[in-house]
PDB file of N, CA and C in Angstrom:
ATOM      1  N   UNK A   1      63.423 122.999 115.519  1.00  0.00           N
ATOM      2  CA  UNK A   1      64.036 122.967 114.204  1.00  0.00           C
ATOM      3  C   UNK A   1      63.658 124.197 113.386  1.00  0.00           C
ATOM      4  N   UNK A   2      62.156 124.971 113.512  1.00  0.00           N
ATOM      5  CA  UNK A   2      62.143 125.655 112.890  1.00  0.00           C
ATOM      6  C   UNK A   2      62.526 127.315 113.149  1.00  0.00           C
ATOM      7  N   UNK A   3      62.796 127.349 114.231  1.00  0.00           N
ATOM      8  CA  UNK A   3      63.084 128.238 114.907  1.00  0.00           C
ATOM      9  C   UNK A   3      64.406 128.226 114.361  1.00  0.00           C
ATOM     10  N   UNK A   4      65.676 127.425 114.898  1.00  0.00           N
ATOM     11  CA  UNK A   4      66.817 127.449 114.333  1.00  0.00           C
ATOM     12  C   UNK A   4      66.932 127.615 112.933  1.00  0.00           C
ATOM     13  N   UNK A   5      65.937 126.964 111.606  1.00  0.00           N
ATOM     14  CA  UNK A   5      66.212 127.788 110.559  1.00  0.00           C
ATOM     15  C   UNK A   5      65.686 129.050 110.442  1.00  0.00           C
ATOM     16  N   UNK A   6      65.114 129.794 110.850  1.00  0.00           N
ATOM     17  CA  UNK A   6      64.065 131.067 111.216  1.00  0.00           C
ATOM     18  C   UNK A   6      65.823 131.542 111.127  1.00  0.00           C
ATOM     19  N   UNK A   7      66.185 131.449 112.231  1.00  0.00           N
ATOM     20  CA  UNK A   7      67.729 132.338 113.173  1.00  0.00           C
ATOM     21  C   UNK A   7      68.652 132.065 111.731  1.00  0.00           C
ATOM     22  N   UNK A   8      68.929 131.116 111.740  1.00  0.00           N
ATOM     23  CA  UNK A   8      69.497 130.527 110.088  1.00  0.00           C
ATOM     24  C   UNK A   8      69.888 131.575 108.882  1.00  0.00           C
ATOM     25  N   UNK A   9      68.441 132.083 108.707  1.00  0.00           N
ATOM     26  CA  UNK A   9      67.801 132.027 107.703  1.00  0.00           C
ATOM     27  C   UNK A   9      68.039 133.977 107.919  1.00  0.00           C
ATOM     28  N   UNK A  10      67.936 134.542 108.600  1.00  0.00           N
ATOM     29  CA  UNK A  10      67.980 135.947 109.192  1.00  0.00           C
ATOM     30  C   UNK A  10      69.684 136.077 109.354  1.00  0.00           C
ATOM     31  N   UNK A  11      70.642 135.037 109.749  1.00  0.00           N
ATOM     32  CA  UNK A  11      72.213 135.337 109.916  1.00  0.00           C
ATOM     33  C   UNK A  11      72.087 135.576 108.514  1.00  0.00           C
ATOM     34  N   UNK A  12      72.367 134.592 107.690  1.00  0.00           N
ATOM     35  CA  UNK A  12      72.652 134.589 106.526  1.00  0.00           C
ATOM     36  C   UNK A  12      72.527 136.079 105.722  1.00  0.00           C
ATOM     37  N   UNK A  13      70.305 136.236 105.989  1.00  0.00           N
ATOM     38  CA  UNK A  13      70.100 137.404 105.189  1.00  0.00           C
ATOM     39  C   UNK A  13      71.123 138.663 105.869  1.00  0.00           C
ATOM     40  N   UNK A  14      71.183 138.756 106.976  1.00  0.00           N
ATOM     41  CA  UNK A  14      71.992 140.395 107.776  1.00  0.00           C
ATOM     42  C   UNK A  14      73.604 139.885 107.002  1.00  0.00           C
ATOM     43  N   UNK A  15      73.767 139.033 107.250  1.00  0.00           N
ATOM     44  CA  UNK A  15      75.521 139.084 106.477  1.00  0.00           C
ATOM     45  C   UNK A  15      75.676 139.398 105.060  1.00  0.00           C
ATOM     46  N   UNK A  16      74.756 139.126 104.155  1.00  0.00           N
ATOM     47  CA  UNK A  16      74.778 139.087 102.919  1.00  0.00           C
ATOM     48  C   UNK A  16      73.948 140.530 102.599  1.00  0.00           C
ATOM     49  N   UNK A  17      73.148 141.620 103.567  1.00  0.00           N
ATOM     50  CA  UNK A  17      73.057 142.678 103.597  1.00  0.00           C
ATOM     51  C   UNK A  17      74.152 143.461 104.229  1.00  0.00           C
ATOM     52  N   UNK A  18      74.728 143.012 104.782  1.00  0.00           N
ATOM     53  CA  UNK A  18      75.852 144.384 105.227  1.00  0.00           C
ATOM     54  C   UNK A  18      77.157 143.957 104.630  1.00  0.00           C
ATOM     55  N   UNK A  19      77.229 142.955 103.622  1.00  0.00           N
ATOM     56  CA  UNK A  19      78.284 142.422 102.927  1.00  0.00           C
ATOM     57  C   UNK A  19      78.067 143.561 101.350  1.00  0.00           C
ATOM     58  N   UNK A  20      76.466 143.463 101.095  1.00  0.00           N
ATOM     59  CA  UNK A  20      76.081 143.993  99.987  1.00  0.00           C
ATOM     60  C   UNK A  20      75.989 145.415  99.809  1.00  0.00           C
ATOM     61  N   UNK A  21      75.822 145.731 101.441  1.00  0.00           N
ATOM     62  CA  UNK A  21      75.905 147.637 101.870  1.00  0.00           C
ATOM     63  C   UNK A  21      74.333 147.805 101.570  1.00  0.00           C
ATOM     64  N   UNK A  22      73.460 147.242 101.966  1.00  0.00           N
ATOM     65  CA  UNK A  22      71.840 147.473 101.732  1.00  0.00           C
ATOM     66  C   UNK A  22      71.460 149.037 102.252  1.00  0.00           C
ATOM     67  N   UNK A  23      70.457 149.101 101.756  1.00  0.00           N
ATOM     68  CA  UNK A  23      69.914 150.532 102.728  1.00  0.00           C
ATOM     69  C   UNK A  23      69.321 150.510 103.946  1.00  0.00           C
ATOM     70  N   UNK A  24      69.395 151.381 104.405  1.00  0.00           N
ATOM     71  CA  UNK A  24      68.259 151.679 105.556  1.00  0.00           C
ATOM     72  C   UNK A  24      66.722 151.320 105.074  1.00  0.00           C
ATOM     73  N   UNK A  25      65.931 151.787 103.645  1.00  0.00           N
ATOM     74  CA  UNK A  25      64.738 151.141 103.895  1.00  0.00           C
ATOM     75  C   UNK A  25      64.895 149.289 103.281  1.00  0.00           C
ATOM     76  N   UNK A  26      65.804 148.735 102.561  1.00  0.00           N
ATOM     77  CA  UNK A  26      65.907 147.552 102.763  1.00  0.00           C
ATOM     78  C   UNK A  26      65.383 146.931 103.901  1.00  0.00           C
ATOM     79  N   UNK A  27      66.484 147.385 104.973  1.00  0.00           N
ATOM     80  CA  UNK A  27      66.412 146.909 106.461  1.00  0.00           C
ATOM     81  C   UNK A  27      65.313 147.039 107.283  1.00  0.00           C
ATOM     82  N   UNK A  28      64.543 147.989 106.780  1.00  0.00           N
ATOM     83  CA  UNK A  28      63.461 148.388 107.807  1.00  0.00           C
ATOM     84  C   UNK A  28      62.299 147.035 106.810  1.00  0.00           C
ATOM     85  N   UNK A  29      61.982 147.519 105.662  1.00  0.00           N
ATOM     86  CA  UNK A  29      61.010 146.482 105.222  1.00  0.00           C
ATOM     87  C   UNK A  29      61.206 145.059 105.222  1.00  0.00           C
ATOM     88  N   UNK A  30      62.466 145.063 105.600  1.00  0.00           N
ATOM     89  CA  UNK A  30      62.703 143.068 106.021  1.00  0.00           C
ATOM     90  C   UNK A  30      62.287 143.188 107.298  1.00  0.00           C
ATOM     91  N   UNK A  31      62.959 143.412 108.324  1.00  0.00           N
ATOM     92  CA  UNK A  31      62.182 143.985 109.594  1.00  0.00           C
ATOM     93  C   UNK A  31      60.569 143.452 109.506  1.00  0.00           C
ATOM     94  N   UNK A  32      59.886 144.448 108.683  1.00  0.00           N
ATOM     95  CA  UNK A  32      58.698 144.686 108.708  1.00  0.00           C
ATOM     96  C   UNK A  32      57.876 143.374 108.319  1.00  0.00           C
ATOM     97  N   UNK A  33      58.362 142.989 107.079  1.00  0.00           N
ATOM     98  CA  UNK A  33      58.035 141.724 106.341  1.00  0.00           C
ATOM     99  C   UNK A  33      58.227 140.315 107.774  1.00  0.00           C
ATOM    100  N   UNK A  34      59.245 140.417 108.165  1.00  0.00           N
ATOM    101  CA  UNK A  34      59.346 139.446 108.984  1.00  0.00           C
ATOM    102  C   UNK A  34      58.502 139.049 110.109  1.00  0.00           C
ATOM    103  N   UNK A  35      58.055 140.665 111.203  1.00  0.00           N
ATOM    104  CA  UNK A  35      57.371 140.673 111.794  1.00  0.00           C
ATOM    105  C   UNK A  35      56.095 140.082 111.398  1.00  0.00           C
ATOM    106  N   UNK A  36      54.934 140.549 109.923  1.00  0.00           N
ATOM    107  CA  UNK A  36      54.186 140.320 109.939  1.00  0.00           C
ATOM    108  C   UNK A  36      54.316 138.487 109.730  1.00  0.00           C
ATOM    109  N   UNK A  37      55.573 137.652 109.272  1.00  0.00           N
ATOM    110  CA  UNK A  37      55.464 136.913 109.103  1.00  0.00           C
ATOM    111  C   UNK A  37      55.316 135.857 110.251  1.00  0.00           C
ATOM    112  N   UNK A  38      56.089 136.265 111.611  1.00  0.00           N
ATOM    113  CA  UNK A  38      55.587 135.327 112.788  1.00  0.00           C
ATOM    114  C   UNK A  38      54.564 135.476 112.996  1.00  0.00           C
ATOM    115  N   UNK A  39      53.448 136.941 112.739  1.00  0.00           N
ATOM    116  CA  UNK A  39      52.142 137.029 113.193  1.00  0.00           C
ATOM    117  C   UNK A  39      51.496 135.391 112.307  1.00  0.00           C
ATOM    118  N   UNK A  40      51.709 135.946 111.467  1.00  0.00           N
ATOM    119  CA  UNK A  40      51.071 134.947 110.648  1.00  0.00           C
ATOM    120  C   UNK A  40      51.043 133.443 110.609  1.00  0.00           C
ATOM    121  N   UNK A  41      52.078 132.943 111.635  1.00  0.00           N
ATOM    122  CA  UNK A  41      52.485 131.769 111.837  1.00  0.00           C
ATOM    123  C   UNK A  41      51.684 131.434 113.358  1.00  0.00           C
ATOM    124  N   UNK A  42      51.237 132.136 113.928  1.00  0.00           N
ATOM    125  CA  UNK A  42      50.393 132.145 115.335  1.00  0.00           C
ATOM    126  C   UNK A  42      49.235 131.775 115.168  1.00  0.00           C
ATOM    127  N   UNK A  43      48.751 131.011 116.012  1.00  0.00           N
ATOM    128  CA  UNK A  43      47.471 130.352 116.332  1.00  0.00           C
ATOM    129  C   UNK A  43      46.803 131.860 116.093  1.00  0.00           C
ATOM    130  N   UNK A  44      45.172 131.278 115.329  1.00  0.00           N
ATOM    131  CA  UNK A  44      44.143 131.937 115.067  1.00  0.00           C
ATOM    132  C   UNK A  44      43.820 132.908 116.046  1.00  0.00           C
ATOM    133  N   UNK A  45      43.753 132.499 117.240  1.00  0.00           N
ATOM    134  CA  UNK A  45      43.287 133.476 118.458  1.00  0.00           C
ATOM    135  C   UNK A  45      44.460 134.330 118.782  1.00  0.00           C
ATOM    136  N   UNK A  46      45.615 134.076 118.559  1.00  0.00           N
ATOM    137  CA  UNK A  46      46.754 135.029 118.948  1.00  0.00           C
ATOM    138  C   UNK A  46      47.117 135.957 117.482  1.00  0.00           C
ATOM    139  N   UNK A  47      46.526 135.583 116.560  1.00  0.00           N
ATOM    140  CA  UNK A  47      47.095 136.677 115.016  1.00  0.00           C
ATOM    141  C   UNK A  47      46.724 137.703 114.852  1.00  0.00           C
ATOM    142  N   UNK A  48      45.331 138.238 115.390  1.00  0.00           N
ATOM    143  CA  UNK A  48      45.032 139.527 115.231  1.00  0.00           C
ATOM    144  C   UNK A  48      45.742 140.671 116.324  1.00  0.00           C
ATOM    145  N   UNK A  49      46.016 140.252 117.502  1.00  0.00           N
ATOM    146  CA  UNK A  49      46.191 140.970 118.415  1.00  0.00           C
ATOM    147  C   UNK A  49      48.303 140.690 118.107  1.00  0.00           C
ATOM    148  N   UNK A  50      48.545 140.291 117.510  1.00  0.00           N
ATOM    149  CA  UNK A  50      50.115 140.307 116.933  1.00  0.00           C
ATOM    150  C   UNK A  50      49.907 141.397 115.990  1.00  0.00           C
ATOM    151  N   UNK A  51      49.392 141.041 114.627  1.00  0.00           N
ATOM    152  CA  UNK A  51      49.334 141.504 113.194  1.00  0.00           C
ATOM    153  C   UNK A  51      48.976 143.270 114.030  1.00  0.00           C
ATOM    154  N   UNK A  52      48.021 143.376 115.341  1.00  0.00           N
ATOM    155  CA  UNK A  52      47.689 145.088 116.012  1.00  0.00           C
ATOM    156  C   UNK A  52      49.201 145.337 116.241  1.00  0.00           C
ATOM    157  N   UNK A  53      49.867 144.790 116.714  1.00  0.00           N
ATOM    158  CA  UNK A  53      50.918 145.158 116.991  1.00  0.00           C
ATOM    159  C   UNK A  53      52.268 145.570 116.348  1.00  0.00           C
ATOM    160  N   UNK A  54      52.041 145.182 114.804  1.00  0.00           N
ATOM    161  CA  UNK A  54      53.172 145.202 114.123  1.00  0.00           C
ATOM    162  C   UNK A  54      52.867 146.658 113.576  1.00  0.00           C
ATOM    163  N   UNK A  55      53.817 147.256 113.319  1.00  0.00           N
ATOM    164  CA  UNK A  55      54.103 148.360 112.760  1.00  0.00           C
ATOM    165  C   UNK A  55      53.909 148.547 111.436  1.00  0.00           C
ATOM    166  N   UNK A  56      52.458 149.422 110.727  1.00  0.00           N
ATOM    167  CA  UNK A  56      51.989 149.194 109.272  1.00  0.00           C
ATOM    168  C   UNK A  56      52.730 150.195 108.533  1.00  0.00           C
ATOM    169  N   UNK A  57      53.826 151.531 109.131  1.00  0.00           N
ATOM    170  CA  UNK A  57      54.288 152.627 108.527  1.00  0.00           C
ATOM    171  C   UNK A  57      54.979 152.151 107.473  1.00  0.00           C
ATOM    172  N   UNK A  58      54.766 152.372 106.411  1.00  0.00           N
ATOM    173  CA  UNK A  58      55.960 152.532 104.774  1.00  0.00           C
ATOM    174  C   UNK A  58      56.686 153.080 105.559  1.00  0.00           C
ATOM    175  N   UNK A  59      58.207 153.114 104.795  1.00  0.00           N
ATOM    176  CA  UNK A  59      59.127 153.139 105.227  1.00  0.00           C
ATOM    177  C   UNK A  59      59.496 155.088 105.100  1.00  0.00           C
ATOM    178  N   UNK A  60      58.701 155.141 103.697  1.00  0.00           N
ATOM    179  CA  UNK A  60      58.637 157.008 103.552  1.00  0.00           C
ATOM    180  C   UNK A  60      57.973 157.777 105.028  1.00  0.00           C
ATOM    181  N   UNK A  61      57.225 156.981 105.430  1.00  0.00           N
ATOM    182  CA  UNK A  61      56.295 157.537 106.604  1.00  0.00           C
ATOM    183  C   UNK A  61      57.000 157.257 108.323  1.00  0.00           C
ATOM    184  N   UNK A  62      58.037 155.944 108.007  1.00  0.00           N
ATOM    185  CA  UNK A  62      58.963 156.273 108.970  1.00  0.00           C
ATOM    186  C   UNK A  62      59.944 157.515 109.775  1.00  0.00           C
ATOM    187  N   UNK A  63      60.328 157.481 107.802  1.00  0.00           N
ATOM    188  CA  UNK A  63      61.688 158.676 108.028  1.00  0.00           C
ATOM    189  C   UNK A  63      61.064 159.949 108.219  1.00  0.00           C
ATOM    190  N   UNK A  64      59.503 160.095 107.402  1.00  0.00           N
ATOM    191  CA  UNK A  64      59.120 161.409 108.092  1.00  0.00           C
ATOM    192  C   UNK A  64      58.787 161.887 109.397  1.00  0.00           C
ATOM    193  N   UNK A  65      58.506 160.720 110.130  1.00  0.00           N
ATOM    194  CA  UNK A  65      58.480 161.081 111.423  1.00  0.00           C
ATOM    195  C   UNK A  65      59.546 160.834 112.216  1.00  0.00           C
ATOM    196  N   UNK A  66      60.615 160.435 111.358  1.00  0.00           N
ATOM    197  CA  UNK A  66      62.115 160.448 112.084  1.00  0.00           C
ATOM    198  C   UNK A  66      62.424 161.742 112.461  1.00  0.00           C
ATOM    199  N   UNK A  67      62.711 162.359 111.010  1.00  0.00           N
ATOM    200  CA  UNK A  67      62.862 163.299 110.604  1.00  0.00           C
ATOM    201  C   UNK A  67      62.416 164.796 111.237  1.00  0.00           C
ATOM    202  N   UNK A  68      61.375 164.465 111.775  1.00  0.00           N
ATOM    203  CA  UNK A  68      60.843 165.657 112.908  1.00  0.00           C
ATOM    204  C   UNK A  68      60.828 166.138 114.437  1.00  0.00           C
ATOM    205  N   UNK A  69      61.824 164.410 114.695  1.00  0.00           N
ATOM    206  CA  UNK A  69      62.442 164.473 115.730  1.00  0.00           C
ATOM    207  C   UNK A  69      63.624 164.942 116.828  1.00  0.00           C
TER     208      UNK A  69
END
């Protein structure tokens, strides 16, 4: 059940962002926000080694290393 509102809950937000014409860092910090949010939903022994894994770059620090690519 919660999974399906999780999926739910993410259609909705992407339709009502590309309905609204959001930006690129919109998209990236929902992204971002989201990720840390399943970390956070993980058993104690599995959250730190998630939360290592998520990507801590601001979104300015993205495009600069886009940007040099």
């Amino acid at each position: 059940m919660l999974r399906f509102l999780l999926k739910a809950i993410l259609l909705v937000g992407s339709t009502v962002g590309i309905l609204a014409g959001c930006s690129a860092r919109y998209w990236y910090n929902y992204a971002a926000g989201n990720a840390k949010a399943e970390c956070e939903r993980k058993a104690p022994p599995e959250r730190p080694d998630c939360l290592a894994t998520v990507n801590n770059r601001t979104y300015d620090e993205y495009e600069k290393e886009r940007s040099k690519q």
